[in-house]
N, C-alpha and C. Protein backbone atom coordinates (compact mmCIF):
# COMPACT_ATOMS: atom_id res chain seq x y z
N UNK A 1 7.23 2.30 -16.39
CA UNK A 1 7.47 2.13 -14.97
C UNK A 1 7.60 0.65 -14.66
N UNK A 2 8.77 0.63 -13.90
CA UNK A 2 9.02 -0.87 -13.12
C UNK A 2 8.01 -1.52 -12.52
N UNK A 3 7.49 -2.95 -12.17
CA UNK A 3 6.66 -3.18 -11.00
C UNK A 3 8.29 -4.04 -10.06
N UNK A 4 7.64 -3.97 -8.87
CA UNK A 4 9.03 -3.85 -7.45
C UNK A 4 9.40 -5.33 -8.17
N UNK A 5 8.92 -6.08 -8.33
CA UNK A 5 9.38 -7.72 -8.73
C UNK A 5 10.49 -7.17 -9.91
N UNK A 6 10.06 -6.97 -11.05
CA UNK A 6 10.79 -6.47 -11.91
C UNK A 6 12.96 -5.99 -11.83
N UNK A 7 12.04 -4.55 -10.90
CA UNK A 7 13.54 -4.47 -10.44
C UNK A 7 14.02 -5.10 -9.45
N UNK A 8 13.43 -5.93 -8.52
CA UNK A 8 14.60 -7.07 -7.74
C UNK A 8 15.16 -8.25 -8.94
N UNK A 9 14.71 -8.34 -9.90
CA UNK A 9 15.07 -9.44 -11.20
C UNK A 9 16.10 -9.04 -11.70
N UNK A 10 16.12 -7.80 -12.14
CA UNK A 10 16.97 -7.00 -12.81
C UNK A 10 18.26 -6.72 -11.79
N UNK A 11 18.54 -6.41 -10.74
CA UNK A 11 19.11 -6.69 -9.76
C UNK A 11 19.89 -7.96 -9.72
N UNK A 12 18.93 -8.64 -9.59
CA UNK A 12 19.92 -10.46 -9.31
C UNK A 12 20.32 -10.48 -10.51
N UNK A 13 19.80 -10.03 -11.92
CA UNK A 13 20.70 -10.70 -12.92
C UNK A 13 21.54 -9.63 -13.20
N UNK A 14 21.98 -8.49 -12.89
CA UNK A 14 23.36 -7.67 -13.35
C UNK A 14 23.93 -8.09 -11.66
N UNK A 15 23.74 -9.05 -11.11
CA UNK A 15 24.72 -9.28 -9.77
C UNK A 15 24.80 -8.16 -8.82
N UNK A 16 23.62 -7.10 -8.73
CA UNK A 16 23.65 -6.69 -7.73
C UNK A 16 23.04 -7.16 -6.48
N UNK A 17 22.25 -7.73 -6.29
CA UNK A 17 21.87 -8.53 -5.21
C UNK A 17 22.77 -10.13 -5.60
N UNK A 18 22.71 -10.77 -4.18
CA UNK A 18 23.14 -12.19 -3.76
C UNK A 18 22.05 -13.25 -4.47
N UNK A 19 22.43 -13.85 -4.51
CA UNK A 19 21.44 -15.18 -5.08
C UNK A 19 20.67 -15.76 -3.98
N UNK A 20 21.27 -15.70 -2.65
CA UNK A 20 21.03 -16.15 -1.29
C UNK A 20 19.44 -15.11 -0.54
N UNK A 21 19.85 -13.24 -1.59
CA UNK A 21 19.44 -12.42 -1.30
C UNK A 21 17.90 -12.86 -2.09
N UNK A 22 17.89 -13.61 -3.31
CA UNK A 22 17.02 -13.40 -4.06
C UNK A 22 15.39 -14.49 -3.98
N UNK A 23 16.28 -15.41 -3.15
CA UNK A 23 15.85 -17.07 -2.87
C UNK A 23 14.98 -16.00 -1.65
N UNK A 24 15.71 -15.65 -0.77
CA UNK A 24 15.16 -15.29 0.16
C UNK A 24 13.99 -14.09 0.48
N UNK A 25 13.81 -13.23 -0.84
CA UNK A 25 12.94 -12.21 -1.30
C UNK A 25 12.20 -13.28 -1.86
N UNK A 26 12.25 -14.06 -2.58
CA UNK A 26 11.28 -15.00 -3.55
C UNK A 26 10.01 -16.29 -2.27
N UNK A 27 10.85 -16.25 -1.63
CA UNK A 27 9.67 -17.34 -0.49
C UNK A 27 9.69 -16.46 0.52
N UNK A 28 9.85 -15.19 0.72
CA UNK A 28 8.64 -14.20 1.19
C UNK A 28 7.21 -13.81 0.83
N UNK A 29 7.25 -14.07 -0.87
CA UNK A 29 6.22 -13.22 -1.62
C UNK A 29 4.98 -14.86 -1.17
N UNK A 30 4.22 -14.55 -1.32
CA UNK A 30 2.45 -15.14 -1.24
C UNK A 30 2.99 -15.42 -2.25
N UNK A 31 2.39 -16.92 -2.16
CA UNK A 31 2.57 -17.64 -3.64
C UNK A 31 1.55 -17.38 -4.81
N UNK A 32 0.85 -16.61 -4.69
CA UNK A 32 0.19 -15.68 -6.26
C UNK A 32 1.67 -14.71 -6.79
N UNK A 33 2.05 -14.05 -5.90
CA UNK A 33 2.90 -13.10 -6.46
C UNK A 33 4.58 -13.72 -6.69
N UNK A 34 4.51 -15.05 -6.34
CA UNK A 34 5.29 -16.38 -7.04
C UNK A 34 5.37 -16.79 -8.02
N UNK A 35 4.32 -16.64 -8.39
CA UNK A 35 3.50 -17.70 -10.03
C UNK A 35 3.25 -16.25 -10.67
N UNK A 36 3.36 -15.19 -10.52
CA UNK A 36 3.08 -14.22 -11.04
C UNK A 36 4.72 -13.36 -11.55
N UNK A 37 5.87 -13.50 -10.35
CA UNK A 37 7.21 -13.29 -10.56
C UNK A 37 7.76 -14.52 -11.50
N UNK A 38 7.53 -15.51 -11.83
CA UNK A 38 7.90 -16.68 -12.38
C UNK A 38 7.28 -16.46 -13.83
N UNK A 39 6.00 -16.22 -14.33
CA UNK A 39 5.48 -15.56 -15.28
C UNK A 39 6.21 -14.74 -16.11
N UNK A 40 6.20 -13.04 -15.44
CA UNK A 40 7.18 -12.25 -15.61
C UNK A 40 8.73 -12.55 -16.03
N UNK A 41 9.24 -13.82 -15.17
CA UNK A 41 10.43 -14.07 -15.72
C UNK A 41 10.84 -14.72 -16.94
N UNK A 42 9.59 -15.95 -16.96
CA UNK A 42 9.71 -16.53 -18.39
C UNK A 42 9.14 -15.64 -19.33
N UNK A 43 8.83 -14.65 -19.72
CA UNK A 43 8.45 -13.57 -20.66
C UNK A 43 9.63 -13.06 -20.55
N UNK A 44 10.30 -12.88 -19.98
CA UNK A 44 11.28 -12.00 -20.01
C UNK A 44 12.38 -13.10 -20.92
N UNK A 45 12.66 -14.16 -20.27
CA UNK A 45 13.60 -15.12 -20.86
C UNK A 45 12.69 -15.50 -22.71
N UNK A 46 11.96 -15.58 -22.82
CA UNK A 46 11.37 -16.07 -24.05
C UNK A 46 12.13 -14.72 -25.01
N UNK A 47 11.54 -13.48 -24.19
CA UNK A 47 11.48 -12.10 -25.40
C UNK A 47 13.44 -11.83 -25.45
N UNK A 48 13.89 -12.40 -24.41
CA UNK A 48 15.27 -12.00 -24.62
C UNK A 48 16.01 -13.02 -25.84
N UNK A 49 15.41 -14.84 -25.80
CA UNK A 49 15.72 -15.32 -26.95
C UNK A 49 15.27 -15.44 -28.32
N UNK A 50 14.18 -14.78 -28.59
CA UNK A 50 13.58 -13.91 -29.52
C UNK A 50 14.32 -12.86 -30.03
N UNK A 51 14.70 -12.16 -29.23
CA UNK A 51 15.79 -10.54 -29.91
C UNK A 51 17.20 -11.75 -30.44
N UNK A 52 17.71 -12.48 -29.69
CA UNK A 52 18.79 -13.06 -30.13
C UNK A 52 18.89 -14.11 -31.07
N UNK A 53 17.22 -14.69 -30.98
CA UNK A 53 17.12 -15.07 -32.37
C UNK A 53 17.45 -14.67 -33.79
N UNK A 54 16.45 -13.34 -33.69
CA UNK A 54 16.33 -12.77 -34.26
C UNK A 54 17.73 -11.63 -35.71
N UNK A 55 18.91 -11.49 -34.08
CA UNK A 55 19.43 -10.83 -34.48
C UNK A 55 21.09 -11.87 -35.34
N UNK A 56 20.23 -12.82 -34.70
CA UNK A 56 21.49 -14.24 -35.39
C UNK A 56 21.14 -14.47 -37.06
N UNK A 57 19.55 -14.21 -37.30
CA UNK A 57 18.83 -14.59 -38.69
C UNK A 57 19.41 -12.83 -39.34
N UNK A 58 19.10 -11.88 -38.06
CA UNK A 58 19.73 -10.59 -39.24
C UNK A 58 21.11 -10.95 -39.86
N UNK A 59 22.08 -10.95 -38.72
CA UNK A 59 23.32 -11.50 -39.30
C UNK A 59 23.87 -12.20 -40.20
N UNK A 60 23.03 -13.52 -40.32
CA UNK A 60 23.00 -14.53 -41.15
C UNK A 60 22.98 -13.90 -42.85
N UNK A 61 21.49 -13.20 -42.56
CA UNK A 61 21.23 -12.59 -43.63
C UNK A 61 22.16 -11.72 -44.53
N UNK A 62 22.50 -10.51 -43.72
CA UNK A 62 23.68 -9.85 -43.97
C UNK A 62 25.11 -10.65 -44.79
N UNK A 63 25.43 -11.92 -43.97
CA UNK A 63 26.31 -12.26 -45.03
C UNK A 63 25.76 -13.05 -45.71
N UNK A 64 24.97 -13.22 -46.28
CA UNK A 64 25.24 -13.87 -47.88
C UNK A 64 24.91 -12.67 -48.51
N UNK A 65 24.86 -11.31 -48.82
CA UNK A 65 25.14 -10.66 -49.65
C UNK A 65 26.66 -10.27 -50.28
């Protein structure tokens, strides 16, 4: 299950919401649930360049056989 931050993230980054839309959901939230959406996002950005790390070293691997 989603938490609501989550899917407004997921939202702004496949371009369904505005960027204008997202600024403006983001300095609504109490700044705990700021530092807490900002959290969430860099986990999200770390684990996404991790898989693409990852899948650059599979590749890699693959050709030198």
């Amino acid at each position: 299950m989603l938490y609501a931050h989550e899917v407004i993230l997921n939202e702004l980054a496949q371009g369904r919401r505005s960027t204008t839309e997202g600024i403006e959901w983001f300095e609504s939230l109490p700044e705990d649930d700021q530092r807490k959406t900002l959290l969430a996002l860099v986990a999200d950005a770390r684990a996404a360049t991790s898989r693409r790390q990852s899948r650059y070293r599979d590749l890699g691997s693959a050709a030198c056989f």
